[in-house]
PDB file of N, CA and C in Angstrom:
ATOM      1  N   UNK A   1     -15.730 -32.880  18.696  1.00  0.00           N
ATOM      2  CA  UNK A   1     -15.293 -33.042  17.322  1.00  0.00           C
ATOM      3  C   UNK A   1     -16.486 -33.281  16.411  1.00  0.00           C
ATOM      4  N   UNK A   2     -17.225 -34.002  16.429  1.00  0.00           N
ATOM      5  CA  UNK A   2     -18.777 -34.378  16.096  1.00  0.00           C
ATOM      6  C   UNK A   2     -19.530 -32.824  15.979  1.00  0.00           C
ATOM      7  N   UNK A   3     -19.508 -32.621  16.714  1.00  0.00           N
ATOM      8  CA  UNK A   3     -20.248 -31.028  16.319  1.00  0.00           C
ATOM      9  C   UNK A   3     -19.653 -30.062  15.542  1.00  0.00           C
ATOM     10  N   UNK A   4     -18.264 -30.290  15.697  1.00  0.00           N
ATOM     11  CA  UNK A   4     -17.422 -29.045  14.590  1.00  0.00           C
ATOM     12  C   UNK A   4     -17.890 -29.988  13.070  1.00  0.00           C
ATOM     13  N   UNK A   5     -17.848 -31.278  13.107  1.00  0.00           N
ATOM     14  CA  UNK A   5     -18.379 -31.683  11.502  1.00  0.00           C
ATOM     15  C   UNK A   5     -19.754 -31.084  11.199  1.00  0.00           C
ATOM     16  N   UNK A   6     -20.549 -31.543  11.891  1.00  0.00           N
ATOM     17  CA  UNK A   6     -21.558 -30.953  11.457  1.00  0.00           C
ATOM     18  C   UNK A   6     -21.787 -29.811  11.525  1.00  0.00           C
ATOM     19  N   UNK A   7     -21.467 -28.835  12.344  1.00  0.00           N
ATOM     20  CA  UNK A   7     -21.248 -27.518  12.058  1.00  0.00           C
ATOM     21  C   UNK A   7     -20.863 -27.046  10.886  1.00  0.00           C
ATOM     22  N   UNK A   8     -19.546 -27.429  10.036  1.00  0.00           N
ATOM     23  CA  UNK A   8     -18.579 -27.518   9.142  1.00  0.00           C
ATOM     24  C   UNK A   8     -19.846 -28.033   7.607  1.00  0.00           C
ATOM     25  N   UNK A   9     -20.511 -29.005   8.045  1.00  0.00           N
ATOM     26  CA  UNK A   9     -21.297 -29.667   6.921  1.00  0.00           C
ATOM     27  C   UNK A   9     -22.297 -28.822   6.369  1.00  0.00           C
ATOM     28  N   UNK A  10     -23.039 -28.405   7.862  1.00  0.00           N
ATOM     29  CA  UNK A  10     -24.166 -27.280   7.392  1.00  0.00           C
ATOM     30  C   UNK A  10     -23.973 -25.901   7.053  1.00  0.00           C
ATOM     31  N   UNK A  11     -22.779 -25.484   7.297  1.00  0.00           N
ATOM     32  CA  UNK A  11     -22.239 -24.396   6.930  1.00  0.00           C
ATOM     33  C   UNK A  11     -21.930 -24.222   5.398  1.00  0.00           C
ATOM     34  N   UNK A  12     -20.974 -25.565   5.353  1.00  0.00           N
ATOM     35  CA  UNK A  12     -21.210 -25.690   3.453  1.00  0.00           C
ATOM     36  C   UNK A  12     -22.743 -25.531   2.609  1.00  0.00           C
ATOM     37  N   UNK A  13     -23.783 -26.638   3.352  1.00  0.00           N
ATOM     38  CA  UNK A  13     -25.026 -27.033   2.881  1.00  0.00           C
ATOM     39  C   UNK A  13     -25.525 -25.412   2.926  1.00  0.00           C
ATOM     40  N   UNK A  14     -25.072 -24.107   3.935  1.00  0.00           N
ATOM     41  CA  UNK A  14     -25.900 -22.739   3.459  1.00  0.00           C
ATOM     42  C   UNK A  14     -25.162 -21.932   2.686  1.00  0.00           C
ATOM     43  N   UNK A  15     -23.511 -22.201   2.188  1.00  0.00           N
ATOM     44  CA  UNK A  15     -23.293 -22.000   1.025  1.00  0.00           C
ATOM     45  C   UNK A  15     -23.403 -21.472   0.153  1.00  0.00           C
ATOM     46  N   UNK A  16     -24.255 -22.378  -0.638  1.00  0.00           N
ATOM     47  CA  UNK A  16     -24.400 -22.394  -2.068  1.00  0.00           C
ATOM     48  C   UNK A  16     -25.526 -20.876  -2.113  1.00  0.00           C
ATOM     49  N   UNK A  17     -26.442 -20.492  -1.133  1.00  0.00           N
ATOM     50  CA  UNK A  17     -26.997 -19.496  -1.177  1.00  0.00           C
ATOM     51  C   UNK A  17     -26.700 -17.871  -0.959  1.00  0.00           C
ATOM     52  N   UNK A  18     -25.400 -18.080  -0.030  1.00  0.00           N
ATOM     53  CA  UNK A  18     -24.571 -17.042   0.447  1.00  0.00           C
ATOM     54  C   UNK A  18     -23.451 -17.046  -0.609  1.00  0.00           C
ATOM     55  N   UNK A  19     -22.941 -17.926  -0.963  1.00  0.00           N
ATOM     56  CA  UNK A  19     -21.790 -17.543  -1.916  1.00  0.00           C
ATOM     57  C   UNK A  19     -22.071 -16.446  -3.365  1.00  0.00           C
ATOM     58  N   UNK A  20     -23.418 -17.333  -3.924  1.00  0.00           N
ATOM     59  CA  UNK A  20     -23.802 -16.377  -5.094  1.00  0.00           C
ATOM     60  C   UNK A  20     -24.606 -15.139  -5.094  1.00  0.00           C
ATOM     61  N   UNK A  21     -24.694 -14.507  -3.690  1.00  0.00           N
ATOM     62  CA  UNK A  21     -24.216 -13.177  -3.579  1.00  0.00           C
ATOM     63  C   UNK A  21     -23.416 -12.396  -3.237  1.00  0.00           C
ATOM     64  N   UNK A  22     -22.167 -13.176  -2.775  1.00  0.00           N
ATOM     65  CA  UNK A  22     -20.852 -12.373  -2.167  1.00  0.00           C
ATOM     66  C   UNK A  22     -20.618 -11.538  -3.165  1.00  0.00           C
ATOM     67  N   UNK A  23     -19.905 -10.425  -2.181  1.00  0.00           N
ATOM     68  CA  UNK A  23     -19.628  -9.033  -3.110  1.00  0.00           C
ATOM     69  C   UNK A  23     -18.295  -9.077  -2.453  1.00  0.00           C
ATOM     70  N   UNK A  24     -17.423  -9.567  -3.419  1.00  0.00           N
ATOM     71  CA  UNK A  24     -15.541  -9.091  -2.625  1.00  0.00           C
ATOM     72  C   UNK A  24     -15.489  -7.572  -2.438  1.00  0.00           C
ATOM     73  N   UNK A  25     -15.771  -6.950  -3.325  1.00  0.00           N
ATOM     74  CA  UNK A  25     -15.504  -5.374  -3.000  1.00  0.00           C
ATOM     75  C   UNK A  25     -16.134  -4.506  -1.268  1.00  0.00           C
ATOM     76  N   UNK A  26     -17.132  -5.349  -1.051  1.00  0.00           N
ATOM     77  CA  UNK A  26     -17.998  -5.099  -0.003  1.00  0.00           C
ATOM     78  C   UNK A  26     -16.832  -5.674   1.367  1.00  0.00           C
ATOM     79  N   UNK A  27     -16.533  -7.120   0.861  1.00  0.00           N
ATOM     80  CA  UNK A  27     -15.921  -8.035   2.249  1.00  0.00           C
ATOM     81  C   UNK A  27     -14.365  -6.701   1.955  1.00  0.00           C
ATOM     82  N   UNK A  28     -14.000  -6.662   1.143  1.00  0.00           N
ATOM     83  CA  UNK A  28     -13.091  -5.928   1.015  1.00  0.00           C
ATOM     84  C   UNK A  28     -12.861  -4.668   2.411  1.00  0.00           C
ATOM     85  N   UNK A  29     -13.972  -3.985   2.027  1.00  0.00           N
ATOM     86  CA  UNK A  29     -13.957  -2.802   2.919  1.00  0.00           C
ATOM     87  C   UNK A  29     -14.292  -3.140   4.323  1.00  0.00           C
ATOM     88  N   UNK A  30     -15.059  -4.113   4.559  1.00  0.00           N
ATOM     89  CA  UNK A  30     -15.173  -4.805   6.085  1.00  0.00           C
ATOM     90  C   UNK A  30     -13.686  -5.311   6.695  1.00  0.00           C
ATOM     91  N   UNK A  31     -13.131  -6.144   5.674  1.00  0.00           N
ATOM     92  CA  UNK A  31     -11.940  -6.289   5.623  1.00  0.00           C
ATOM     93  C   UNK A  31     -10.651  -5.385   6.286  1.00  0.00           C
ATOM     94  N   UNK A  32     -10.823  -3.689   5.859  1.00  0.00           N
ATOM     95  CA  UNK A  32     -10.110  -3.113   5.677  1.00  0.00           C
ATOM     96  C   UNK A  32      -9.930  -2.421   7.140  1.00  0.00           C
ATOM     97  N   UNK A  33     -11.561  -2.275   7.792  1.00  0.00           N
ATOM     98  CA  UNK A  33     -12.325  -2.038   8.632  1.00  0.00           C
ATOM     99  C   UNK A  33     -11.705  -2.516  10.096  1.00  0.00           C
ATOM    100  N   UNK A  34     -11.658  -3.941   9.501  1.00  0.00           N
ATOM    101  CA  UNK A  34     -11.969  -4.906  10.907  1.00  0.00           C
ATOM    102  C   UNK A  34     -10.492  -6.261  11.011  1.00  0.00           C
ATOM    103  N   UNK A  35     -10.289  -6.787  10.073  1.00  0.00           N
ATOM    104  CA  UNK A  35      -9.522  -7.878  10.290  1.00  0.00           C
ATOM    105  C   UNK A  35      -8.162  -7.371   9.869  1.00  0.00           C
ATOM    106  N   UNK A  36      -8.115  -6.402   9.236  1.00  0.00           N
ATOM    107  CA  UNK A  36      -6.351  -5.955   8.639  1.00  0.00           C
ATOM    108  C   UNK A  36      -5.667  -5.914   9.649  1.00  0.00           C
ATOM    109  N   UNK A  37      -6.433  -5.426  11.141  1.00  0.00           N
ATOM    110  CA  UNK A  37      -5.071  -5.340  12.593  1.00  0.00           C
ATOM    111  C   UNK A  37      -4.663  -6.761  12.465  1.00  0.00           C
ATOM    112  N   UNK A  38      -5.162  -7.359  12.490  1.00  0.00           N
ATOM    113  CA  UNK A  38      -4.358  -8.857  12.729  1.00  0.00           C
ATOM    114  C   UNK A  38      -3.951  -9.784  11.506  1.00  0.00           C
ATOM    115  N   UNK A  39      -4.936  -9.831  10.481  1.00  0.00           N
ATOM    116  CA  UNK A  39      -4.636 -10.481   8.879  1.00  0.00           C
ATOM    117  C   UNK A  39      -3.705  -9.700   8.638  1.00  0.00           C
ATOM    118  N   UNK A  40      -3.571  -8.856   8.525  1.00  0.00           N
ATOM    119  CA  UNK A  40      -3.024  -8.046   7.282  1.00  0.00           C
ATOM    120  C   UNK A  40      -4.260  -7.347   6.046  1.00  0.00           C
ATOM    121  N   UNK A  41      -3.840  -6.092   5.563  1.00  0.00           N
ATOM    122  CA  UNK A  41      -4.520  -5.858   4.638  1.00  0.00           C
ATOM    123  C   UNK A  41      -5.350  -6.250   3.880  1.00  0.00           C
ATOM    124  N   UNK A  42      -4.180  -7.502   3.143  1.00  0.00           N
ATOM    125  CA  UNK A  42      -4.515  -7.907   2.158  1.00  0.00           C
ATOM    126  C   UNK A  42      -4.616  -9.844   2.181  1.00  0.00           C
ATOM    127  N   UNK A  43      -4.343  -9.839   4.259  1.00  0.00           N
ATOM    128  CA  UNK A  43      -5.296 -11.065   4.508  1.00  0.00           C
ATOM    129  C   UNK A  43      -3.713 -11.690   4.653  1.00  0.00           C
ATOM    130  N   UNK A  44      -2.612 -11.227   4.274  1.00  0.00           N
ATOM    131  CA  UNK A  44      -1.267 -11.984   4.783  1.00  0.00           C
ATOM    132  C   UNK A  44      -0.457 -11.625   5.779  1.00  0.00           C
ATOM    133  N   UNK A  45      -0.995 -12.189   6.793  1.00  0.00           N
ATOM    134  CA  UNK A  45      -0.806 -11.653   7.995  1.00  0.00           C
ATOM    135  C   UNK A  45       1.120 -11.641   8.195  1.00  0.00           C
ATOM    136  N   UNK A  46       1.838 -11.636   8.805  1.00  0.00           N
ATOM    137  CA  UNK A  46       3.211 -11.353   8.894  1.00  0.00           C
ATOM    138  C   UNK A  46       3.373 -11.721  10.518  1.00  0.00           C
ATOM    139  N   UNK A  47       2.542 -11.883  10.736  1.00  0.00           N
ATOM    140  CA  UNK A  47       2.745 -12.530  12.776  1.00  0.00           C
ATOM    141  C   UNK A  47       2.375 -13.874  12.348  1.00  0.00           C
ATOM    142  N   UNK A  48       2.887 -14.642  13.266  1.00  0.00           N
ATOM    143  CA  UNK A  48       2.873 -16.427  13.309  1.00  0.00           C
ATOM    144  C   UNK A  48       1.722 -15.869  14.785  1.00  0.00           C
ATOM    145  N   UNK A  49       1.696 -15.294  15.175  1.00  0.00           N
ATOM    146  CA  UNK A  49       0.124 -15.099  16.193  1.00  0.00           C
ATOM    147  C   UNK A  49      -1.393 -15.619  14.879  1.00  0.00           C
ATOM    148  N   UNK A  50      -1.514 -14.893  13.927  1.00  0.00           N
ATOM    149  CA  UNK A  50      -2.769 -14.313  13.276  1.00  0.00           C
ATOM    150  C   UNK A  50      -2.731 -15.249  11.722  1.00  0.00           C
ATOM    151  N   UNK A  51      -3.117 -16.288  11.225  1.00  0.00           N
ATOM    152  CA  UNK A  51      -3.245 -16.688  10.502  1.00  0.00           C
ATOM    153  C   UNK A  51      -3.877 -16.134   9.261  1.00  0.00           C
ATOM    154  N   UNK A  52      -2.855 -16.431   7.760  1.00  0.00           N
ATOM    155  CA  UNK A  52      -3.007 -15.692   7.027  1.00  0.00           C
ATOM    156  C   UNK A  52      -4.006 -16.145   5.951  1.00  0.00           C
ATOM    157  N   UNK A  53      -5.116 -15.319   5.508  1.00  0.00           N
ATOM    158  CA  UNK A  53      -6.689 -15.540   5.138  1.00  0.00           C
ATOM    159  C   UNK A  53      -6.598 -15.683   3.793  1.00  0.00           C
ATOM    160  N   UNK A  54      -5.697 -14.852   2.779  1.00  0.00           N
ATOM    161  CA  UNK A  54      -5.271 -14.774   1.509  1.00  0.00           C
ATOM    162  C   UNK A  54      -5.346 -16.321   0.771  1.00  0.00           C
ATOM    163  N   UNK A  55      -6.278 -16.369   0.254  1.00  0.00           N
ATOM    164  CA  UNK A  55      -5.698 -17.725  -0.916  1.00  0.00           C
ATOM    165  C   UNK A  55      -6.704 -19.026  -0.301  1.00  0.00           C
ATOM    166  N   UNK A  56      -7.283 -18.587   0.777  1.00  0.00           N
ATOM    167  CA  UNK A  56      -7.631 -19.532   1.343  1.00  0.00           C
ATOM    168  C   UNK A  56      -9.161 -20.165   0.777  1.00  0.00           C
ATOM    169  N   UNK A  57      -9.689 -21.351   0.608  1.00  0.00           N
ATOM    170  CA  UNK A  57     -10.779 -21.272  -0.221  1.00  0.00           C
ATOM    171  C   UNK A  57     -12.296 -20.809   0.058  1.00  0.00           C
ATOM    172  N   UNK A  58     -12.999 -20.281  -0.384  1.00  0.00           N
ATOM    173  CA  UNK A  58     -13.956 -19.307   0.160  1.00  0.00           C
ATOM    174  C   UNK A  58     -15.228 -20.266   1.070  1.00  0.00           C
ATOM    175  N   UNK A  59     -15.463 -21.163   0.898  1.00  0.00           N
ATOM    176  CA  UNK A  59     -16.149 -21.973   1.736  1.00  0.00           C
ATOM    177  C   UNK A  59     -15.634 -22.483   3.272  1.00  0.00           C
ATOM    178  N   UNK A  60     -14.157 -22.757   3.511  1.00  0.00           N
ATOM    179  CA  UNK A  60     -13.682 -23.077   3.986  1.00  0.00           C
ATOM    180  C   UNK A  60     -13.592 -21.850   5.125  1.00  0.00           C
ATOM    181  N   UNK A  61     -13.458 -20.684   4.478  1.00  0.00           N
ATOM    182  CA  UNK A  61     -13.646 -19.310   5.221  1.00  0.00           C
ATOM    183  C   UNK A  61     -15.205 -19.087   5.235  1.00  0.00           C
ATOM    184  N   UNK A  62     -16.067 -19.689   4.973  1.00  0.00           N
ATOM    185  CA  UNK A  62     -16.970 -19.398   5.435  1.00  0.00           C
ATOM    186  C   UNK A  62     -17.253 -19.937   6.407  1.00  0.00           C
ATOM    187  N   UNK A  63     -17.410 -21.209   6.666  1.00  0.00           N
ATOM    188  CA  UNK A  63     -17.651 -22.045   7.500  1.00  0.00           C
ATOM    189  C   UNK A  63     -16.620 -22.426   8.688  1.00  0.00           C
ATOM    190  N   UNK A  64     -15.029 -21.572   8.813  1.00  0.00           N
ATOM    191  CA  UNK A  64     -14.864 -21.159   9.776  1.00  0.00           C
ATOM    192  C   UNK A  64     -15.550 -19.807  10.553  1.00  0.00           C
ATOM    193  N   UNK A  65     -15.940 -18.903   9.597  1.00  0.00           N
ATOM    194  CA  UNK A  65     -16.443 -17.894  10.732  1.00  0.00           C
ATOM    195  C   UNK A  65     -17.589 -18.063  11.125  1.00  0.00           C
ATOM    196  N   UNK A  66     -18.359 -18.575  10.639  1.00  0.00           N
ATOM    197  CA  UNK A  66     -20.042 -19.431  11.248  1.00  0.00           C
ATOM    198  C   UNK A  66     -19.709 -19.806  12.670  1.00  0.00           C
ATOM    199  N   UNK A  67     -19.090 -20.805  12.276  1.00  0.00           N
ATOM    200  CA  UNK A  67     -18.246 -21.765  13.330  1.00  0.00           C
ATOM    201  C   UNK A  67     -17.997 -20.903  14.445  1.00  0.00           C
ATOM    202  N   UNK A  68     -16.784 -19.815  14.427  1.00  0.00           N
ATOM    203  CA  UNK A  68     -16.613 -18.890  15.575  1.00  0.00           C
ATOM    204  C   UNK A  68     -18.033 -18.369  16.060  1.00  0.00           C
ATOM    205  N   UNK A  69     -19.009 -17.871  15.159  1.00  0.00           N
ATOM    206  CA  UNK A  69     -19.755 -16.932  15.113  1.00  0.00           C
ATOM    207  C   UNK A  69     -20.888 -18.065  16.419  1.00  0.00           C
ATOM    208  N   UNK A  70     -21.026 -19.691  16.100  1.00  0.00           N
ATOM    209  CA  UNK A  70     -21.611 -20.116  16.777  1.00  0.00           C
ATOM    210  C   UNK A  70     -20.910 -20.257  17.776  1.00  0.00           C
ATOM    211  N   UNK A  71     -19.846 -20.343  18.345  1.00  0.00           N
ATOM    212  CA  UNK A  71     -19.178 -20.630  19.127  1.00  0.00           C
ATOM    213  C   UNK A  71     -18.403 -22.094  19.123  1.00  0.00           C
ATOM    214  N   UNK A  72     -18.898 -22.843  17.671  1.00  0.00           N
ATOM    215  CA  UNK A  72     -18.524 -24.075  17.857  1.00  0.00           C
ATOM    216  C   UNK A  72     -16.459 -24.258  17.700  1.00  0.00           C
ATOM    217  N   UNK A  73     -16.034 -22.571  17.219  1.00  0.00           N
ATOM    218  CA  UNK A  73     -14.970 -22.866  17.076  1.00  0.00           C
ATOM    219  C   UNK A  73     -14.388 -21.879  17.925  1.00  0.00           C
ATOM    220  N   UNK A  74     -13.321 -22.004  18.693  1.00  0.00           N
ATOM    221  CA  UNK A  74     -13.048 -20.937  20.240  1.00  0.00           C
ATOM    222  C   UNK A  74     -11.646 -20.781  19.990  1.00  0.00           C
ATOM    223  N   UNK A  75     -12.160 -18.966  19.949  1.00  0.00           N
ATOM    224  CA  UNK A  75     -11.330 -18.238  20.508  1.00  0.00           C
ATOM    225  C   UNK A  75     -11.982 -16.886  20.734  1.00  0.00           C
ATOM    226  N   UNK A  76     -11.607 -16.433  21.346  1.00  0.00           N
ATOM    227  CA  UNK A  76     -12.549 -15.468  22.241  1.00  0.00           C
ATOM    228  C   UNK A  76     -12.378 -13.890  21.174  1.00  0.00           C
ATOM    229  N   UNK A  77     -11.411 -13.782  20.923  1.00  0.00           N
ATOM    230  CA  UNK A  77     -11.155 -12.424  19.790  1.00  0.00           C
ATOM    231  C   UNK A  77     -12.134 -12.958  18.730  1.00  0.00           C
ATOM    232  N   UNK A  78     -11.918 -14.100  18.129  1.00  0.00           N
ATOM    233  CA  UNK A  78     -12.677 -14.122  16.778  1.00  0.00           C
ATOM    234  C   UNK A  78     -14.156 -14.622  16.681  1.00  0.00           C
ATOM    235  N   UNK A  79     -14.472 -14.889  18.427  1.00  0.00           N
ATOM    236  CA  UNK A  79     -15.788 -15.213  18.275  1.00  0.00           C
ATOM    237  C   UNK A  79     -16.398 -13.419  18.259  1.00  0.00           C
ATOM    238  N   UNK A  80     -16.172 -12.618  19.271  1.00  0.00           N
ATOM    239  CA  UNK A  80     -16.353 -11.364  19.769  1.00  0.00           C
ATOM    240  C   UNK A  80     -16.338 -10.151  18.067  1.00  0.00           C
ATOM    241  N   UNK A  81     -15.693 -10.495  17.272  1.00  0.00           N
ATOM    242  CA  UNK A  81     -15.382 -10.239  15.769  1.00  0.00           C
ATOM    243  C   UNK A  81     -16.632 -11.160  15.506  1.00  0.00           C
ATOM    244  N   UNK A  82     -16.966 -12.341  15.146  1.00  0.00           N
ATOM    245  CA  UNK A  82     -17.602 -12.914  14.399  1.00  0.00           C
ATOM    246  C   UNK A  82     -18.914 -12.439  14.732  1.00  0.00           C
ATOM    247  N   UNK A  83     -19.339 -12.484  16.228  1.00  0.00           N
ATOM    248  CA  UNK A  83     -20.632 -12.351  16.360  1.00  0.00           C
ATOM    249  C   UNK A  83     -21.472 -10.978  16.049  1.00  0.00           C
ATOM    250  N   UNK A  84     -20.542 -10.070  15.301  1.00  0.00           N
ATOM    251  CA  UNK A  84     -21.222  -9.147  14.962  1.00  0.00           C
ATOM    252  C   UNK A  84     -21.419  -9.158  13.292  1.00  0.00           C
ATOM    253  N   UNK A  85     -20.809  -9.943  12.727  1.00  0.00           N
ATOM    254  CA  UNK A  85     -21.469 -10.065  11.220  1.00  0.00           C
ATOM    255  C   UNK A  85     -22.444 -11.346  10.790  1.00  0.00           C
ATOM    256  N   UNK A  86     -23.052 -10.169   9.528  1.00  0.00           N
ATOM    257  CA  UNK A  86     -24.615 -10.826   9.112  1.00  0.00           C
ATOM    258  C   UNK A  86     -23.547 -11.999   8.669  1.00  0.00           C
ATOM    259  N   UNK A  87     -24.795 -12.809   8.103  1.00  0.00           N
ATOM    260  CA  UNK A  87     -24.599 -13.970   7.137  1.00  0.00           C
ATOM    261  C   UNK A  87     -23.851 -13.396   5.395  1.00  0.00           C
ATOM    262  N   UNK A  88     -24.228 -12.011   5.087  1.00  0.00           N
ATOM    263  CA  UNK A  88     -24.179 -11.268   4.113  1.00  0.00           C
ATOM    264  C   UNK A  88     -22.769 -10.809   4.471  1.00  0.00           C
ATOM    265  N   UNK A  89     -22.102 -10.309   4.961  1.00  0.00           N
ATOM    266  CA  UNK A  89     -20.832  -9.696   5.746  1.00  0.00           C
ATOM    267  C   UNK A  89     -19.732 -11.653   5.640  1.00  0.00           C
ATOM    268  N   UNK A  90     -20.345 -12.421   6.102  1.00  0.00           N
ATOM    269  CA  UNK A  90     -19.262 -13.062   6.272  1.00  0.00           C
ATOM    270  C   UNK A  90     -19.266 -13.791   5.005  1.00  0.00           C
ATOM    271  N   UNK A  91     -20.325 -13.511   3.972  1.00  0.00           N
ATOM    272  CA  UNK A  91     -20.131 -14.099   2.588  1.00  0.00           C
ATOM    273  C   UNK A  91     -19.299 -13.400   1.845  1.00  0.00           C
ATOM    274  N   UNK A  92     -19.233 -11.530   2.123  1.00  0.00           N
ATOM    275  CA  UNK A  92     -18.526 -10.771   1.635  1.00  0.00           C
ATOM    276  C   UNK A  92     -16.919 -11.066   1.573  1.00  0.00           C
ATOM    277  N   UNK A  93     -16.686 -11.448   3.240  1.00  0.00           N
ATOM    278  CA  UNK A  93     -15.007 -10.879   3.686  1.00  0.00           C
ATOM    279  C   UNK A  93     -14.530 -12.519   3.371  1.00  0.00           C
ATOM    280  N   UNK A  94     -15.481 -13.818   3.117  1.00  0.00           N
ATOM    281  CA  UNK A  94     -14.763 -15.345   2.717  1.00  0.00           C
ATOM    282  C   UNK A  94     -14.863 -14.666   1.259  1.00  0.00           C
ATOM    283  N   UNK A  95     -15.534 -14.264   0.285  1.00  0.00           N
ATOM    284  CA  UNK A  95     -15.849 -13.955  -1.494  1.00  0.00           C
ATOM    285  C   UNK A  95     -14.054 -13.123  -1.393  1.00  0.00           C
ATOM    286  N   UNK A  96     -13.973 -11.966  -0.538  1.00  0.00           N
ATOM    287  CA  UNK A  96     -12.411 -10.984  -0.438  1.00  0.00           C
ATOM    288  C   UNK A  96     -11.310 -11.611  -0.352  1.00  0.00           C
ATOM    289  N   UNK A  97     -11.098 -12.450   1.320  1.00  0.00           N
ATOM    290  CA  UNK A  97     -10.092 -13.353   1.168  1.00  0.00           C
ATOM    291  C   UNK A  97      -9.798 -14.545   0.471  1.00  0.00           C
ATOM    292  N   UNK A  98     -10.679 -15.348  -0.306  1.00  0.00           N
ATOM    293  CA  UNK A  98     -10.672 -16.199  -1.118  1.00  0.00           C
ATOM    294  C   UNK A  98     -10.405 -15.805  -2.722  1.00  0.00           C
ATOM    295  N   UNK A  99     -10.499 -14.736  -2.713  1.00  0.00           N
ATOM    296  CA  UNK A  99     -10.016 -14.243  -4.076  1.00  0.00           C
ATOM    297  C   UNK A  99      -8.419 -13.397  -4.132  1.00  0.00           C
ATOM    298  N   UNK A 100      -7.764 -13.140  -2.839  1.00  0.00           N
ATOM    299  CA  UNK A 100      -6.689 -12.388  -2.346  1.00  0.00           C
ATOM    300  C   UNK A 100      -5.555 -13.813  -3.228  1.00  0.00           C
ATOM    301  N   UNK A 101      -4.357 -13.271  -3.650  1.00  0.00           N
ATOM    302  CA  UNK A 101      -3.230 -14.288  -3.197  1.00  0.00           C
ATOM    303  C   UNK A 101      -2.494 -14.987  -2.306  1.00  0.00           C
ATOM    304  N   UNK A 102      -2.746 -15.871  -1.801  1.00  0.00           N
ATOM    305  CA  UNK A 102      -1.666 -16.201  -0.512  1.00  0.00           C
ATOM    306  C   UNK A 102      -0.014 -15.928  -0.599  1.00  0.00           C
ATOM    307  N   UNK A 103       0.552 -15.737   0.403  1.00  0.00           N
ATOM    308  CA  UNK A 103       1.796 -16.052   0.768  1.00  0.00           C
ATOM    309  C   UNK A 103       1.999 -17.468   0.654  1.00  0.00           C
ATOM    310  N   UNK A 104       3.305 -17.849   0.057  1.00  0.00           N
ATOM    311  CA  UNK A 104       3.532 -19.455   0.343  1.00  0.00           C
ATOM    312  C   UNK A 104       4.723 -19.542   0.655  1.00  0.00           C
ATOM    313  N   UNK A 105       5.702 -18.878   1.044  1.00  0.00           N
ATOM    314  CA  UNK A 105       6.743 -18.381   1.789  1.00  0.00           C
ATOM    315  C   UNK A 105       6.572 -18.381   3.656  1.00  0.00           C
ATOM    316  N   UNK A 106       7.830 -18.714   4.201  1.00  0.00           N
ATOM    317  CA  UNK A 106       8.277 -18.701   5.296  1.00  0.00           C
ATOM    318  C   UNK A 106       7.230 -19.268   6.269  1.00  0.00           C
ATOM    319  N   UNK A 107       6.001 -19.808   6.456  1.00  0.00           N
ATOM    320  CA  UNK A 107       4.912 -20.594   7.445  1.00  0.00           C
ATOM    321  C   UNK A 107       3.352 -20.749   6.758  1.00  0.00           C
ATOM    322  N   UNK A 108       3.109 -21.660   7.098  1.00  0.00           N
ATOM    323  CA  UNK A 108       1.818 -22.470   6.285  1.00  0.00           C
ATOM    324  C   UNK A 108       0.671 -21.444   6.539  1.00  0.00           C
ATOM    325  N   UNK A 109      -0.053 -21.903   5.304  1.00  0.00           N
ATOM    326  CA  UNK A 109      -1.179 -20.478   5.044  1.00  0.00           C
ATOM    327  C   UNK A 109      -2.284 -21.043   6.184  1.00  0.00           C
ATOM    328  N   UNK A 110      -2.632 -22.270   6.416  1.00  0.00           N
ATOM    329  CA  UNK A 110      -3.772 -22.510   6.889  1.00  0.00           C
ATOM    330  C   UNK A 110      -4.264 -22.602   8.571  1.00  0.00           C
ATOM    331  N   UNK A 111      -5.551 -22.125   8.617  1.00  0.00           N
ATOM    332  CA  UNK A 111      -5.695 -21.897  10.138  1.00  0.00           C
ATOM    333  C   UNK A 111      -6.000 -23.265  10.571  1.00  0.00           C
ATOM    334  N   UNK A 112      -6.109 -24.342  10.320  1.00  0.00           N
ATOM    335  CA  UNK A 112      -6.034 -25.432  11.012  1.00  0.00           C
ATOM    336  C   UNK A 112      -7.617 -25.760  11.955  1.00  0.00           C
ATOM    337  N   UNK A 113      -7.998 -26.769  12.344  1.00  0.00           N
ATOM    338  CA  UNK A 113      -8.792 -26.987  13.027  1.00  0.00           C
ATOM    339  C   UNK A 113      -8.190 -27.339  14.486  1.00  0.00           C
TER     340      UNK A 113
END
């Protein structure tokens, strides 16, 4: 648990440098690419399997896919997904889904720790 905080902390603390170049249009098409089999398109996923990305706040999506990407957060699909995007890629597709609308209908938007 101690390591997912600080994982979680320094992920925010690189942030502020990755956020103010996210390009949604860019995470968009990675998006469209790669996570729509399981998000959904437009990040609202419709399976209670695949948690829905839409609405969710863009730091919070960043610093979960770091997280996978280090392994500090497990699951084997989204580490195997994570470990192939830059730092630039996962600023893109948190800038896409953080700007999407969520669903707030029929099961909770958030992927949970």
């Amino acid at each position: 648990m101690k390591s997912i905080l600080i994982a979680v902390l320094l992920s925010l603390s690189w942030a502020g440098s990755s956020l103010a170049a996210s390009a949604p249009s860019s995470g968009r098409l990675k998006a469209e690419q790669v996570c729509a089999a399981c998000h959904g398109p437009d990040g609202n996923s419709t399976s209670e399997q695949f948690p829905r990305l839409a609405g969710q706040r863009e730091a919070y999506l960043l610093a979960a896919l770091r997280a996978y990407r280090a392994g500090l957060r497990k699951d084997p699909t989204m580490r195997a997904q994570a470990e192939r995007l830059s730092d630039q890629e996962i600023a893109d597709l948190a800038a896409h889904f953080g700007a999407q609308t969520g669903l707030t209908t029929g099961r909770p938007t958030s992927c949970g720790w």
